[in-house]
PDB file of N, CA and C in Angstrom:
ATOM      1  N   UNK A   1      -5.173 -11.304  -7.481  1.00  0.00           N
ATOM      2  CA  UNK A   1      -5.527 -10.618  -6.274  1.00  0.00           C
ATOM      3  C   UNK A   1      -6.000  -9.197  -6.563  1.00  0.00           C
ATOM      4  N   UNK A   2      -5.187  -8.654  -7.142  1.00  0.00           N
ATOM      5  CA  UNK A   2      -5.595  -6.777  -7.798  1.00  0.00           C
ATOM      6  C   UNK A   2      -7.176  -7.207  -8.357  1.00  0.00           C
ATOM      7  N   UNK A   3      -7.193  -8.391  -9.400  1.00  0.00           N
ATOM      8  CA  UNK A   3      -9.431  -8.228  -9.333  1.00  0.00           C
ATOM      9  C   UNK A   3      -9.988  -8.151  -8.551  1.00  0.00           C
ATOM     10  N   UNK A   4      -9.926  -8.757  -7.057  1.00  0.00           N
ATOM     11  CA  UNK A   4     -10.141  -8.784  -6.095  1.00  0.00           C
ATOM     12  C   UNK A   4     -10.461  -7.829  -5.783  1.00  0.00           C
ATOM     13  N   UNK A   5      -9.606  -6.904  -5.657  1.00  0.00           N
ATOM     14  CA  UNK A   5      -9.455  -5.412  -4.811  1.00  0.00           C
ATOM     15  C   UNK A   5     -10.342  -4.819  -5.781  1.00  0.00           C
ATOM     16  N   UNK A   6     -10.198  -4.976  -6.821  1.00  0.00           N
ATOM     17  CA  UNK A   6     -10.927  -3.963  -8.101  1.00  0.00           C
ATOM     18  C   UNK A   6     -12.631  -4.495  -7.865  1.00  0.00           C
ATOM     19  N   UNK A   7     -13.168  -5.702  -7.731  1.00  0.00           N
ATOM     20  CA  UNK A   7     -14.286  -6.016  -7.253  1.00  0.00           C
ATOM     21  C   UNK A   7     -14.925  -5.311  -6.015  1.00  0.00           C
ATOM     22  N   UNK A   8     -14.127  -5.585  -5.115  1.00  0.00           N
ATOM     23  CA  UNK A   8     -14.563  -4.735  -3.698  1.00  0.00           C
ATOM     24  C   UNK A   8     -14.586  -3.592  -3.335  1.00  0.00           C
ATOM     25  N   UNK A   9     -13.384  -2.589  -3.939  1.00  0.00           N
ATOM     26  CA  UNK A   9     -12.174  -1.752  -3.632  1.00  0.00           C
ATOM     27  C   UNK A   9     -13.873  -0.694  -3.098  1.00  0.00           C
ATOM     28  N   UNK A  10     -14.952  -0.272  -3.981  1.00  0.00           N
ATOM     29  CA  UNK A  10     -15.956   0.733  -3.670  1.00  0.00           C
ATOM     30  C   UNK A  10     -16.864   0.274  -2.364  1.00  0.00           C
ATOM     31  N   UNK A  11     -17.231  -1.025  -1.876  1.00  0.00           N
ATOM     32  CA  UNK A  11     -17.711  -0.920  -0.816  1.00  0.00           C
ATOM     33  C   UNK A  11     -16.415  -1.231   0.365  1.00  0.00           C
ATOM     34  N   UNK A  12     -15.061  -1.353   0.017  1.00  0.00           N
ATOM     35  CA  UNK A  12     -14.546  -1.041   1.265  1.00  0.00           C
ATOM     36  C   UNK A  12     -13.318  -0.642   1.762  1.00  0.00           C
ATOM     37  N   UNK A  13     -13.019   0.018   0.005  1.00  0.00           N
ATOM     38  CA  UNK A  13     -12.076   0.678   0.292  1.00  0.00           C
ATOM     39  C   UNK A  13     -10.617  -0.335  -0.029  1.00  0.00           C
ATOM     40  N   UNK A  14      -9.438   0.238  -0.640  1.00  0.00           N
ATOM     41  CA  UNK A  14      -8.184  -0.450  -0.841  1.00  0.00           C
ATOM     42  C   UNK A  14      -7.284  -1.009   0.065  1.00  0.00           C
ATOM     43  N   UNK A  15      -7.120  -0.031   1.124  1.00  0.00           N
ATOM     44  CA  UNK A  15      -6.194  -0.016   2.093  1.00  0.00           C
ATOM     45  C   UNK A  15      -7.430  -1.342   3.144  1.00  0.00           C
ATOM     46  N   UNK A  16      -8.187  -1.067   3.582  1.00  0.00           N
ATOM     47  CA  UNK A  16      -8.673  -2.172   4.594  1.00  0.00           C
ATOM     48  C   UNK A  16      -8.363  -3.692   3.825  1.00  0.00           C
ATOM     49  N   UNK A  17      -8.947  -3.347   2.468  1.00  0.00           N
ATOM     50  CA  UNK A  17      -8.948  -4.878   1.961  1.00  0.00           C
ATOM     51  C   UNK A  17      -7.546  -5.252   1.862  1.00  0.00           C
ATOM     52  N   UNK A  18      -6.560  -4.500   1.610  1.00  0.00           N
ATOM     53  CA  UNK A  18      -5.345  -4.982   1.575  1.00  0.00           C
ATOM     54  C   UNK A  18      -4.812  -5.539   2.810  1.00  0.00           C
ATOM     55  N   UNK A  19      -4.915  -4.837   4.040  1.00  0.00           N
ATOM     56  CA  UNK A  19      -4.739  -5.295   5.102  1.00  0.00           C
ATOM     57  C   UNK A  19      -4.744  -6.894   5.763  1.00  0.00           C
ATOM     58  N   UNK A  20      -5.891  -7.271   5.348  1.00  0.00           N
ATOM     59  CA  UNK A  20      -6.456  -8.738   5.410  1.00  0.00           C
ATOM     60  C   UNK A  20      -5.847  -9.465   4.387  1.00  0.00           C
ATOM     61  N   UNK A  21      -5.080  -8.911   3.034  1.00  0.00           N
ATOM     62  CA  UNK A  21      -4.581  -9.785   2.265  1.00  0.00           C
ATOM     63  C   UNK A  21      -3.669  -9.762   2.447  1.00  0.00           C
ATOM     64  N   UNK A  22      -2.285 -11.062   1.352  1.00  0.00           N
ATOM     65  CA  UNK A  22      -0.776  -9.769   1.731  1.00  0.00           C
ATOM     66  C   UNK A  22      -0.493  -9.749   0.236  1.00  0.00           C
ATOM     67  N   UNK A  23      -0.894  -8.406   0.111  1.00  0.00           N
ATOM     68  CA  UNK A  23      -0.436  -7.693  -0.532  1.00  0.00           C
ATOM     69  C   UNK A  23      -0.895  -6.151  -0.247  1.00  0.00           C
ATOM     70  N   UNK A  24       0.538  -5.301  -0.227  1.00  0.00           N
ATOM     71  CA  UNK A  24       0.642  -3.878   0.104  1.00  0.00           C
ATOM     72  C   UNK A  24      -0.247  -2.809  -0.887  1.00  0.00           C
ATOM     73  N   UNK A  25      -0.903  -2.317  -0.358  1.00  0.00           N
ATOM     74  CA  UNK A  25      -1.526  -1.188  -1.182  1.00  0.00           C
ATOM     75  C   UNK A  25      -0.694  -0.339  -2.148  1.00  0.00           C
ATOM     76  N   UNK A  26       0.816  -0.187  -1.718  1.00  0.00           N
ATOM     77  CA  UNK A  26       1.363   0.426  -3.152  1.00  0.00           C
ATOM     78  C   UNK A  26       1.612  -0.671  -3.681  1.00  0.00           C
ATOM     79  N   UNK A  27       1.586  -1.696  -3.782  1.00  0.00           N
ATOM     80  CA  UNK A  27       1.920  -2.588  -4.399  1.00  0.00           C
ATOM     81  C   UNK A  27       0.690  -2.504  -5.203  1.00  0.00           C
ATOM     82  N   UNK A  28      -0.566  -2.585  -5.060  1.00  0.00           N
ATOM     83  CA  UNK A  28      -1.558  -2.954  -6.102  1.00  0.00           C
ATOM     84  C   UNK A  28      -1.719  -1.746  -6.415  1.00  0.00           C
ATOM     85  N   UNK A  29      -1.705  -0.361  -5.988  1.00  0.00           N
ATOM     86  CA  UNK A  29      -1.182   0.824  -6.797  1.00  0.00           C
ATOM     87  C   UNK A  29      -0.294   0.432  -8.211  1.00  0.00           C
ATOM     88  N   UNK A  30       0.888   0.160  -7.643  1.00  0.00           N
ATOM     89  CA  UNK A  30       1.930   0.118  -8.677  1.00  0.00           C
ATOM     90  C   UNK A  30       1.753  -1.069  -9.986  1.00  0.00           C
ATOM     91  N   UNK A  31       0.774  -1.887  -9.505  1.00  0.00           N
ATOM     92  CA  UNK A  31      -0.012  -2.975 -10.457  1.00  0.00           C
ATOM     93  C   UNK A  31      -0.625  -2.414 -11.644  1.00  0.00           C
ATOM     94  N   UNK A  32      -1.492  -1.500 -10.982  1.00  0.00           N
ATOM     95  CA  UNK A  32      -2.528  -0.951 -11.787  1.00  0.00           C
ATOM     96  C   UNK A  32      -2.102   0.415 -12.603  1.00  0.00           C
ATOM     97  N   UNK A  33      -1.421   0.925 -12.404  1.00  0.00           N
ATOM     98  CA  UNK A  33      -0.357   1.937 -12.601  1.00  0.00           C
ATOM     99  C   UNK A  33       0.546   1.400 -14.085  1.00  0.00           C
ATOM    100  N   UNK A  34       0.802   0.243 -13.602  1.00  0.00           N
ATOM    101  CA  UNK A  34       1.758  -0.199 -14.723  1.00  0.00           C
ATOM    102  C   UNK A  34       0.910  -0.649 -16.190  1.00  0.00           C
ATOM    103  N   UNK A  35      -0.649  -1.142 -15.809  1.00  0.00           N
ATOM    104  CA  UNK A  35      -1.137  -1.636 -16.580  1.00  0.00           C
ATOM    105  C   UNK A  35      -2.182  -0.678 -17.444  1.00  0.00           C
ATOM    106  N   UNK A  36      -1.929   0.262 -17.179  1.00  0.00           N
ATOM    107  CA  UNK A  36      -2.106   2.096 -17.478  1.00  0.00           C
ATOM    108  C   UNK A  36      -1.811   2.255 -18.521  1.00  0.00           C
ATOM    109  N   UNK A  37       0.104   2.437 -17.917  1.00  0.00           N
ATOM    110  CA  UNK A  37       1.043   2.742 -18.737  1.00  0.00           C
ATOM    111  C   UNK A  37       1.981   1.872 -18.971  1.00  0.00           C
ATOM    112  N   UNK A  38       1.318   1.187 -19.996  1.00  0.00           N
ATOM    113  CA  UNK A  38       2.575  -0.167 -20.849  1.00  0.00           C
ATOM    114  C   UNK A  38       3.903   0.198 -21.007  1.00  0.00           C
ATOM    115  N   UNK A  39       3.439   1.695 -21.743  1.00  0.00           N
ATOM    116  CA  UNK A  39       4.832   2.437 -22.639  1.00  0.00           C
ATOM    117  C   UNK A  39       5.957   2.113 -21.279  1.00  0.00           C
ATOM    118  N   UNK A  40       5.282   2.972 -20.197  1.00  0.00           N
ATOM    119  CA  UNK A  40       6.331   3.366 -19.661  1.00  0.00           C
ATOM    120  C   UNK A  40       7.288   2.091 -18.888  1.00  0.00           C
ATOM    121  N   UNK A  41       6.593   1.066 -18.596  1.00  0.00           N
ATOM    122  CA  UNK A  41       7.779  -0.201 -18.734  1.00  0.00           C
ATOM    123  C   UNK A  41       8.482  -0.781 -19.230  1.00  0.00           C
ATOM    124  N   UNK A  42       7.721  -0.742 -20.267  1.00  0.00           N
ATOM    125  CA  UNK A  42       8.344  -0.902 -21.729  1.00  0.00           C
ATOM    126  C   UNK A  42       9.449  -0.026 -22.063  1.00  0.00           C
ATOM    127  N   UNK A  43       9.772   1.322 -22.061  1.00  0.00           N
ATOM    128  CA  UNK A  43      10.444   2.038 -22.076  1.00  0.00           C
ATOM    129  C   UNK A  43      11.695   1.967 -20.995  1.00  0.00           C
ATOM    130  N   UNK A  44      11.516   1.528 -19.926  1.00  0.00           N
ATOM    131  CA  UNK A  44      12.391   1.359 -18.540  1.00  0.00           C
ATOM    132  C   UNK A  44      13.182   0.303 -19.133  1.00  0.00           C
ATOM    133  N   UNK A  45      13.029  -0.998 -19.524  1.00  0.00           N
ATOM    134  CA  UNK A  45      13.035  -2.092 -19.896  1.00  0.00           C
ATOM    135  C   UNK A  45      14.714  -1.697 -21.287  1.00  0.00           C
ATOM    136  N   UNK A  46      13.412  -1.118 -22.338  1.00  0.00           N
ATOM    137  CA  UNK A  46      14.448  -0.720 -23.718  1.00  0.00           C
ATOM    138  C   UNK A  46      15.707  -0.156 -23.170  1.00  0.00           C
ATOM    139  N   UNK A  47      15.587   1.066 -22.029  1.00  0.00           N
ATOM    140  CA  UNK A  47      16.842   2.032 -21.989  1.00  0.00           C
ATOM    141  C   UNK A  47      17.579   1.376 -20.961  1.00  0.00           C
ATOM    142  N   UNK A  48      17.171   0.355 -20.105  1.00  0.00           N
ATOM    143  CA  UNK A  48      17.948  -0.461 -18.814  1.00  0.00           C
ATOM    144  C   UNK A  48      17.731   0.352 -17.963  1.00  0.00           C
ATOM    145  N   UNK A  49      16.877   1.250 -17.583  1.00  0.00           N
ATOM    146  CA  UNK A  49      16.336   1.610 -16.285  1.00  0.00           C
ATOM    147  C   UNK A  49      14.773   0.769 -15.626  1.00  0.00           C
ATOM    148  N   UNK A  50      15.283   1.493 -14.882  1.00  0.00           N
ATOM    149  CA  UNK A  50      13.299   0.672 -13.850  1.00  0.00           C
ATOM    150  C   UNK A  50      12.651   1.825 -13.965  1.00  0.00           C
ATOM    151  N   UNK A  51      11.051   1.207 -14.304  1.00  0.00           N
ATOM    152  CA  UNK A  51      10.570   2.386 -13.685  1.00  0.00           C
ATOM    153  C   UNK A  51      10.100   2.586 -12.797  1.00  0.00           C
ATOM    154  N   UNK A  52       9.894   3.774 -12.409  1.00  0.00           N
ATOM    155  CA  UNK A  52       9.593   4.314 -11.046  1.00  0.00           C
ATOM    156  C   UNK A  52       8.212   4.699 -11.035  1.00  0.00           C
TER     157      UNK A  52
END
């Protein structure tokens, strides 16, 4: 679904397209966010925290 959004996201924007889907805009925030920063899940994971 996040390709989706990543296909469209410039002619119409994140939040509308999310709307019509279900899935929450911080949610595909926090998708893309994570796939950024590996370390830092990875790291949440090693020490037994989440990350945030």
């Amino acid at each position: 679904m996040t390709r989706f959004v990543d296909q469209h996201r410039h002619a119409y924007g994140v939040e509308p397209i999310c709307a019509e889907l279900p899935i929450a805009p911080s949610t595909y925030y926090e998708h893309k966010r994570r796939r950024r920063e590996p370390q830092a899940v990875f790291g949440a994971f090693a020490w037994g925290h989440r990350a945030s």
